[in-house]
PDB file of N, CA and C in Angstrom:
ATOM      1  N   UNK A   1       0.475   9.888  -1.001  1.00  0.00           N
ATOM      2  CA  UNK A   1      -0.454   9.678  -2.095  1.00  0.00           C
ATOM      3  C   UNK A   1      -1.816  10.240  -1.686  1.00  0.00           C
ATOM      4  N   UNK A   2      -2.576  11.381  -2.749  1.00  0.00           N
ATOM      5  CA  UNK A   2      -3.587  11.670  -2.152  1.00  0.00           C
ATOM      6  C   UNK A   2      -4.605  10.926  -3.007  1.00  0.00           C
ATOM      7  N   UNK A   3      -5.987  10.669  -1.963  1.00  0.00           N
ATOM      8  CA  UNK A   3      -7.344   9.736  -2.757  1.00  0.00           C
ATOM      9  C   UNK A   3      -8.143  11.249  -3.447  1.00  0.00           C
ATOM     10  N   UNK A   4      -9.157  11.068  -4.022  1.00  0.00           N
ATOM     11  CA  UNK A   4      -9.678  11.686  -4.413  1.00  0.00           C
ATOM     12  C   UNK A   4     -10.956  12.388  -3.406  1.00  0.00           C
ATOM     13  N   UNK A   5     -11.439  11.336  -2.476  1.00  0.00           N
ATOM     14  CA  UNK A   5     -12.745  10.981  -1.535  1.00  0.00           C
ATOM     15  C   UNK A   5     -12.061  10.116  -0.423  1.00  0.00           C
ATOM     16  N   UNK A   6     -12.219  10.678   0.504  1.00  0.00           N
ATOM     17  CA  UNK A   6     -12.396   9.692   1.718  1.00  0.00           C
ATOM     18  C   UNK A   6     -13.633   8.449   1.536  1.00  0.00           C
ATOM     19  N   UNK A   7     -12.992   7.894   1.750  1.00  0.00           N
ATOM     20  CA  UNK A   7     -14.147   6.592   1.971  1.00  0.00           C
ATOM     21  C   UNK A   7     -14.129   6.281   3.529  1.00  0.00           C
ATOM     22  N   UNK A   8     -15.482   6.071   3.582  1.00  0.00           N
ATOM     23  CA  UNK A   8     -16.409   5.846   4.864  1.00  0.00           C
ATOM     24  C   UNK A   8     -16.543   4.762   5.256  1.00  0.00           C
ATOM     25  N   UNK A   9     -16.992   3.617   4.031  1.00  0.00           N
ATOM     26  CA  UNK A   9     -17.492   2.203   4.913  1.00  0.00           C
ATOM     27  C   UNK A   9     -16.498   1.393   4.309  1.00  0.00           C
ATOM     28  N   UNK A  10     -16.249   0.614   4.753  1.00  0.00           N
ATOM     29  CA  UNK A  10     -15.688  -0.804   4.746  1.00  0.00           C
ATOM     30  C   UNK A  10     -15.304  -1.181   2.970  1.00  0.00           C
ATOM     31  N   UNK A  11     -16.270  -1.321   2.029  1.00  0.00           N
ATOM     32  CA  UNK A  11     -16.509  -1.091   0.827  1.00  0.00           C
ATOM     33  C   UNK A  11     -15.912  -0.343  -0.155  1.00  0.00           C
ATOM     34  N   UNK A  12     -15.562   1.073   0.506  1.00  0.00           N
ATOM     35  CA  UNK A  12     -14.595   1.613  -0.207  1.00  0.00           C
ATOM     36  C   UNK A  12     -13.297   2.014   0.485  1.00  0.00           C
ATOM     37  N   UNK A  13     -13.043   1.511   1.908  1.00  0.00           N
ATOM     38  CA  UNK A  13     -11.624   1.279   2.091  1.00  0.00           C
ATOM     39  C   UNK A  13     -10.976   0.215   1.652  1.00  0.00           C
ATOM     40  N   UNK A  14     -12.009  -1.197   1.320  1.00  0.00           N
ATOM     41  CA  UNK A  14     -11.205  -1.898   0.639  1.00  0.00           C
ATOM     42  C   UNK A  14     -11.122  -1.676  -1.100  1.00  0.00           C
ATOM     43  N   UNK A  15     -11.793  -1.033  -1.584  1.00  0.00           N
ATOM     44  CA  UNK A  15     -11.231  -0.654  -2.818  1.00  0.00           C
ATOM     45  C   UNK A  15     -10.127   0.393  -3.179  1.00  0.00           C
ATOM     46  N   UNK A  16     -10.375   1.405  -1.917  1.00  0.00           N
ATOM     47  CA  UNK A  16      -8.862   2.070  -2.367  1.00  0.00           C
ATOM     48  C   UNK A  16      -7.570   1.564  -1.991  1.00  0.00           C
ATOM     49  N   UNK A  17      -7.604   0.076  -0.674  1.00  0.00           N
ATOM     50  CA  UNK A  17      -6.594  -0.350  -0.531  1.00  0.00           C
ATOM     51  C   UNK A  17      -6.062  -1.303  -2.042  1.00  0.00           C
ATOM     52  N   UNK A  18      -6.896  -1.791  -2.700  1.00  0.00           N
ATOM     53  CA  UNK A  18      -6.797  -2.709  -3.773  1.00  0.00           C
ATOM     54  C   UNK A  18      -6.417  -1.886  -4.806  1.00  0.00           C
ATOM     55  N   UNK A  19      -6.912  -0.112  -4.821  1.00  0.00           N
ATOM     56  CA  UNK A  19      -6.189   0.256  -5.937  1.00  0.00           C
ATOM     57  C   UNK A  19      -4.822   0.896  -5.500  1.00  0.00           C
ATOM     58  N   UNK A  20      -4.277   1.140  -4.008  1.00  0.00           N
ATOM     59  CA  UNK A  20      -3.074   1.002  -3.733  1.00  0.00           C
ATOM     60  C   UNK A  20      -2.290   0.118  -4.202  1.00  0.00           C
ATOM     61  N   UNK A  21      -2.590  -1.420  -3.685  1.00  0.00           N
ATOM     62  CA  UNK A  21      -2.065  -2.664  -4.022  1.00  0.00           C
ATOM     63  C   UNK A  21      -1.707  -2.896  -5.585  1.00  0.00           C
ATOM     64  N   UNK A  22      -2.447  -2.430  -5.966  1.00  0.00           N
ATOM     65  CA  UNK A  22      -2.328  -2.710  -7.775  1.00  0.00           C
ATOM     66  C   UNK A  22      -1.562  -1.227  -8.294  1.00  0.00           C
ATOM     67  N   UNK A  23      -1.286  -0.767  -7.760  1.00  0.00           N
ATOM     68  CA  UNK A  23      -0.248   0.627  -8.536  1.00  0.00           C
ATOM     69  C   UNK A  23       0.989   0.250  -7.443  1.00  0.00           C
ATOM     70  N   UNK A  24       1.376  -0.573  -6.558  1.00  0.00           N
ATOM     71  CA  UNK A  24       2.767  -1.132  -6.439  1.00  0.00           C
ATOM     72  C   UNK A  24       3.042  -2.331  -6.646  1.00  0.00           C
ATOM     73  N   UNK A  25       2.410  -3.257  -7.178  1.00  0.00           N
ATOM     74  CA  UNK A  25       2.331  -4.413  -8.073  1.00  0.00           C
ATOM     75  C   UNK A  25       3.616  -4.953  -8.667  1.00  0.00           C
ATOM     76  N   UNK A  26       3.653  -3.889  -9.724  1.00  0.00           N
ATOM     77  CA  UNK A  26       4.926  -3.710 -10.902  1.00  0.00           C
ATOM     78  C   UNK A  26       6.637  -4.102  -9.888  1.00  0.00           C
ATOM     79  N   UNK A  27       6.058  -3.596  -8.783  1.00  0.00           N
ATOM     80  CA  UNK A  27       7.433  -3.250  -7.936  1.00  0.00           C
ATOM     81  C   UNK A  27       7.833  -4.782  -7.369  1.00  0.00           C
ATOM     82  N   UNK A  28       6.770  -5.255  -6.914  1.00  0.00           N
ATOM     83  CA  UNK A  28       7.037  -6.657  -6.492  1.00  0.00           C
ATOM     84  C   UNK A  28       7.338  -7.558  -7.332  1.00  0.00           C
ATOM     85  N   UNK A  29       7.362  -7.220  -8.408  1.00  0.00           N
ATOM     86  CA  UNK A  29       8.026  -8.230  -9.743  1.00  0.00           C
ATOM     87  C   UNK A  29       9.287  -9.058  -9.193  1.00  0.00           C
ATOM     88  N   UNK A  30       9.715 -10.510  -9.409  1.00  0.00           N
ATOM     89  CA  UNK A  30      10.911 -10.689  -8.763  1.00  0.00           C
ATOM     90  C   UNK A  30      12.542 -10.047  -9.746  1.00  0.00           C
ATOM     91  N   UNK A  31      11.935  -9.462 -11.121  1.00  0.00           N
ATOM     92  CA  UNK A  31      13.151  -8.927 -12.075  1.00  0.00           C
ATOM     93  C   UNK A  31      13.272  -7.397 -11.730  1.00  0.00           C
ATOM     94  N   UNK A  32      12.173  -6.808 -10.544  1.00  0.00           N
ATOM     95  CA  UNK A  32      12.110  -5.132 -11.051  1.00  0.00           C
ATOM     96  C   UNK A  32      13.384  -5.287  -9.744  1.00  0.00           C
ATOM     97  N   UNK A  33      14.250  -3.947 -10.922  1.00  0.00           N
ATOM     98  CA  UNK A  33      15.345  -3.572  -9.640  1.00  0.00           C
ATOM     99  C   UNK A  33      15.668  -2.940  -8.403  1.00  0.00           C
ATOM    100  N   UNK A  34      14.687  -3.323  -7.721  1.00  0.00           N
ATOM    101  CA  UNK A  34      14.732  -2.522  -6.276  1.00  0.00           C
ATOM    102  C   UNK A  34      15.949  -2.677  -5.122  1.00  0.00           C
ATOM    103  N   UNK A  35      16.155  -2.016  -4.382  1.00  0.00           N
ATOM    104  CA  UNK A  35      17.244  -2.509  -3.022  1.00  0.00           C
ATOM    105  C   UNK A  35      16.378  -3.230  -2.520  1.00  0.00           C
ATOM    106  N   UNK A  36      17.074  -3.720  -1.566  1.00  0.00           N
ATOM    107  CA  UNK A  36      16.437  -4.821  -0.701  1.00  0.00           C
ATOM    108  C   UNK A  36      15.586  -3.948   0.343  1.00  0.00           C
ATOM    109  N   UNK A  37      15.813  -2.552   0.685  1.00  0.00           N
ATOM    110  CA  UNK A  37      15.514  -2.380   1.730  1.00  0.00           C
ATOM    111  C   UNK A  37      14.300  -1.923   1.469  1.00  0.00           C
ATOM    112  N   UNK A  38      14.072  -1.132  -0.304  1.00  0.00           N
ATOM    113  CA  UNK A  38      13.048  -0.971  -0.718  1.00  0.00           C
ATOM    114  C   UNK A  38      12.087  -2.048  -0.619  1.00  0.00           C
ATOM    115  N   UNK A  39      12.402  -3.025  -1.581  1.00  0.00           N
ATOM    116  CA  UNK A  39      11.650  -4.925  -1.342  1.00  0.00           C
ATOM    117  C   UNK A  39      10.718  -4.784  -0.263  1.00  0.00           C
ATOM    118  N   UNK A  40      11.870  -4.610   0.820  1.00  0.00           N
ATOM    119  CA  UNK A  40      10.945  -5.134   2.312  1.00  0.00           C
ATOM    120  C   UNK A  40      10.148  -4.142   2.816  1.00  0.00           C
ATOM    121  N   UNK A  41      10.023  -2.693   2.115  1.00  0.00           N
ATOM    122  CA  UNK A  41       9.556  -1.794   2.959  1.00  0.00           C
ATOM    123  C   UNK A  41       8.024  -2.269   2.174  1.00  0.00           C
ATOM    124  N   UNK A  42       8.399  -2.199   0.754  1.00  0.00           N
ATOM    125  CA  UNK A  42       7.164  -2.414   0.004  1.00  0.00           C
ATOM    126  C   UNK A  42       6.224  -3.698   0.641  1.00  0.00           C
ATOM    127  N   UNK A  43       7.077  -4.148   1.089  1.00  0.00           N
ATOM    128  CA  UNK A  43       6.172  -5.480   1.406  1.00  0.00           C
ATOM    129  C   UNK A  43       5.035  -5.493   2.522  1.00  0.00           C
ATOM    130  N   UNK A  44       5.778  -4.848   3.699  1.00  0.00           N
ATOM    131  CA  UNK A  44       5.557  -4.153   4.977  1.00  0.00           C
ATOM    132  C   UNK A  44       4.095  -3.561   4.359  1.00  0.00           C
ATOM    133  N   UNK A  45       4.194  -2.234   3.500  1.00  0.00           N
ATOM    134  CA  UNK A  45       2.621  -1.611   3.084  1.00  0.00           C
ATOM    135  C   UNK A  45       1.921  -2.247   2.853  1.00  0.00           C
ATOM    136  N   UNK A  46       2.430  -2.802   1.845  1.00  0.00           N
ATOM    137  CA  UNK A  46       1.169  -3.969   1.116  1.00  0.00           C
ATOM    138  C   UNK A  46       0.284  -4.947   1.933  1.00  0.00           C
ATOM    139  N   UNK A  47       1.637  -4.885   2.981  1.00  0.00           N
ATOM    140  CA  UNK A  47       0.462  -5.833   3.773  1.00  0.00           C
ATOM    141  C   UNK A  47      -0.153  -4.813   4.841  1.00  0.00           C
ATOM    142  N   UNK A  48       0.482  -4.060   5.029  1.00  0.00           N
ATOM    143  CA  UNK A  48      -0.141  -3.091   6.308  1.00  0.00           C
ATOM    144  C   UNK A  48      -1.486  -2.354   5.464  1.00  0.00           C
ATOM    145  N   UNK A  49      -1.845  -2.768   3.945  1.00  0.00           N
ATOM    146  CA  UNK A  49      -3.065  -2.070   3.392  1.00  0.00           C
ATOM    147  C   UNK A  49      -3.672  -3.455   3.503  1.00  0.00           C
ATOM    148  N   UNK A  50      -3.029  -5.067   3.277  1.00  0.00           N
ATOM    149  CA  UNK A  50      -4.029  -5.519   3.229  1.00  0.00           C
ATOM    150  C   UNK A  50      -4.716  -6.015   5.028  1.00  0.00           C
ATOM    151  N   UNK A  51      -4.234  -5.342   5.822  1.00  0.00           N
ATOM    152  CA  UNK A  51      -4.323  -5.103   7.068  1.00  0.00           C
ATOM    153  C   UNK A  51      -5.561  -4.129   7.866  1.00  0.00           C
ATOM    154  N   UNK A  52      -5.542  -3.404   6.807  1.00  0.00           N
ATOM    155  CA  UNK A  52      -6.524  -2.405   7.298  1.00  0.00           C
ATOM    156  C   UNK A  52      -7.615  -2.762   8.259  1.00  0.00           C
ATOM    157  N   UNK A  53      -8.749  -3.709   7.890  1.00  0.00           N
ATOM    158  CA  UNK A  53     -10.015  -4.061   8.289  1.00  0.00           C
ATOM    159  C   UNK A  53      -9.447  -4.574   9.612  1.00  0.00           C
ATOM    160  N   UNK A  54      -8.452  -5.266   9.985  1.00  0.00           N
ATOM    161  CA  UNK A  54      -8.142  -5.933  11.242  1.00  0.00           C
ATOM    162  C   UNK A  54      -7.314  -5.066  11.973  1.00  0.00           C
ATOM    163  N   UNK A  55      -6.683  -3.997  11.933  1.00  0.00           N
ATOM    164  CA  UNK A  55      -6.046  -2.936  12.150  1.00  0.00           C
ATOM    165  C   UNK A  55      -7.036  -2.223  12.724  1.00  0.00           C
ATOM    166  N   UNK A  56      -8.185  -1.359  12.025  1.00  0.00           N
ATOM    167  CA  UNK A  56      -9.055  -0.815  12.739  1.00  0.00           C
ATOM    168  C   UNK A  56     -10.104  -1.116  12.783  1.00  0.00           C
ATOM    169  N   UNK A  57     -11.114  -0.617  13.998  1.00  0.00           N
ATOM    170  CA  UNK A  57     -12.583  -1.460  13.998  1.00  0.00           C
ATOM    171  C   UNK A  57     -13.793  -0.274  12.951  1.00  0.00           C
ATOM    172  N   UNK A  58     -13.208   1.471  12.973  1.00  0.00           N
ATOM    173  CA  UNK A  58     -14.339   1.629  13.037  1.00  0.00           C
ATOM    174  C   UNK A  58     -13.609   2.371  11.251  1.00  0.00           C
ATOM    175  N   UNK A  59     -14.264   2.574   9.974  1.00  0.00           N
ATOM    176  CA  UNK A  59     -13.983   2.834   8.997  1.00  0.00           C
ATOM    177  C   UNK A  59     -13.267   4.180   8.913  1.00  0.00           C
ATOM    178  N   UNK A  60     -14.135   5.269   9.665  1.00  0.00           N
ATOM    179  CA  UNK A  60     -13.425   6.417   9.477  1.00  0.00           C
ATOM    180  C   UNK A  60     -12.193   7.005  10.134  1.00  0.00           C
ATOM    181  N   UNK A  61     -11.897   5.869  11.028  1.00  0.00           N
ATOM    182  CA  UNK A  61     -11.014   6.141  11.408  1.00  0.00           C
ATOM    183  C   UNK A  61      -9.464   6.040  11.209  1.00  0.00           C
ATOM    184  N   UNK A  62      -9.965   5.212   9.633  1.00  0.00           N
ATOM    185  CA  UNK A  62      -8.443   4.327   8.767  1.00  0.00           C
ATOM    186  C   UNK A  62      -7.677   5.184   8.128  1.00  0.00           C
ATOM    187  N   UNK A  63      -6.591   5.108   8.602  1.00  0.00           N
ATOM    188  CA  UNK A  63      -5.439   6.382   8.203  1.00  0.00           C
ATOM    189  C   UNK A  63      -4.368   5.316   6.974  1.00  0.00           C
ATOM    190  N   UNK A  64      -4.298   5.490   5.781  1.00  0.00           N
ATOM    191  CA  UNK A  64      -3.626   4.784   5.120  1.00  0.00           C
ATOM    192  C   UNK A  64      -1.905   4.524   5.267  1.00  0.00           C
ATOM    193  N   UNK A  65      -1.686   4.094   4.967  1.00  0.00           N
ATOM    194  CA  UNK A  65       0.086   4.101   5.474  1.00  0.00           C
ATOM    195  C   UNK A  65       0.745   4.627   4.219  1.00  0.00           C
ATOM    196  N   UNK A  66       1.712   5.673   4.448  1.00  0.00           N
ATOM    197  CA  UNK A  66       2.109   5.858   3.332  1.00  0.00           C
ATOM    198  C   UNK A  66       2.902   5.319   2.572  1.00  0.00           C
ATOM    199  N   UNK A  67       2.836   5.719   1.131  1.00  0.00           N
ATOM    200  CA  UNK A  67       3.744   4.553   0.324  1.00  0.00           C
ATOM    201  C   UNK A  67       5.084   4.758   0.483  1.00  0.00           C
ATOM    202  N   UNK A  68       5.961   3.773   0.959  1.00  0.00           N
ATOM    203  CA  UNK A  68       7.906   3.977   0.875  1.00  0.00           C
ATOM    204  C   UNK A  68       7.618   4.159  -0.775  1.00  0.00           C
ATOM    205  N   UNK A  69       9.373   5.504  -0.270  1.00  0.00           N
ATOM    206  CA  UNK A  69       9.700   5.730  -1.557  1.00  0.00           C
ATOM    207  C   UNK A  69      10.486   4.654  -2.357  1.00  0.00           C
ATOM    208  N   UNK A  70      10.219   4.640  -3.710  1.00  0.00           N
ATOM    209  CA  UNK A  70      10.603   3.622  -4.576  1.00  0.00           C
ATOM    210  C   UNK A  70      12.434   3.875  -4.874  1.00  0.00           C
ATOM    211  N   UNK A  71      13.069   2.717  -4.182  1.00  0.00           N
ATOM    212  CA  UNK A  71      14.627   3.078  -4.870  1.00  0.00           C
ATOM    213  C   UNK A  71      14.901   1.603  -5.617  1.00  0.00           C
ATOM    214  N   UNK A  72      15.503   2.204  -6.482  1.00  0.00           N
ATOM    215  CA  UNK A  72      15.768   1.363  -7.897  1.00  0.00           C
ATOM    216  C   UNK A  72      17.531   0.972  -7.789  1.00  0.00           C
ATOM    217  N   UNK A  73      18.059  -0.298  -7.544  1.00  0.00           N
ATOM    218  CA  UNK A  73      19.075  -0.571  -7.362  1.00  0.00           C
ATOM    219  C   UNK A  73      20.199  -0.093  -8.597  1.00  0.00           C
ATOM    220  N   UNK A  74      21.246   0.826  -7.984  1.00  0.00           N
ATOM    221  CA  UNK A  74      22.170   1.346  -9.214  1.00  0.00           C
ATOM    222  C   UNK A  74      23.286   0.352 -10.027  1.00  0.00           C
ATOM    223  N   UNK A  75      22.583   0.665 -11.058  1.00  0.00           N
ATOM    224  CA  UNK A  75      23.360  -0.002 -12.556  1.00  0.00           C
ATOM    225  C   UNK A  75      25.286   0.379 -12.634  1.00  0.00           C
TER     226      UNK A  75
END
């Protein structure tokens, strides 16, 4: 996923982690049909974004994690 701007301070790494968090949202639904393995990977990011600030000390140095790909359990 690419950002538009690197963000520098603290301020706007936590807003692009929050607008990460909120565009895989939908996925954590307990009805959306994911595999399990998807479930847990998603879960893993979400928290490894809401991780960031304690993860690293200095801002520019925050490398985002990328998003697992989305698999949708077959019908």
């Amino acid at each position: 996923m690419r950002i538009k701007y690197a963000p520098v301070d603290w301020s706007g790494i936590t807003a692009e982690a929050g607008r990460r968090l909120t565009a895989t949202d939908r996925y954590m639904q307990p009805d959306f049909p994911l595999t399990e393995a998807c479930r847990q990977a998603l879960t893993a990011y979400r928290q490894a974004l809401r991780d960031l600030n304690h993860t690293f000390t200095n801002p520019a140095e925050v490398v985002f994690p990328p998003q697992p790909t989305i698999e949708k359990v077959k019908a």
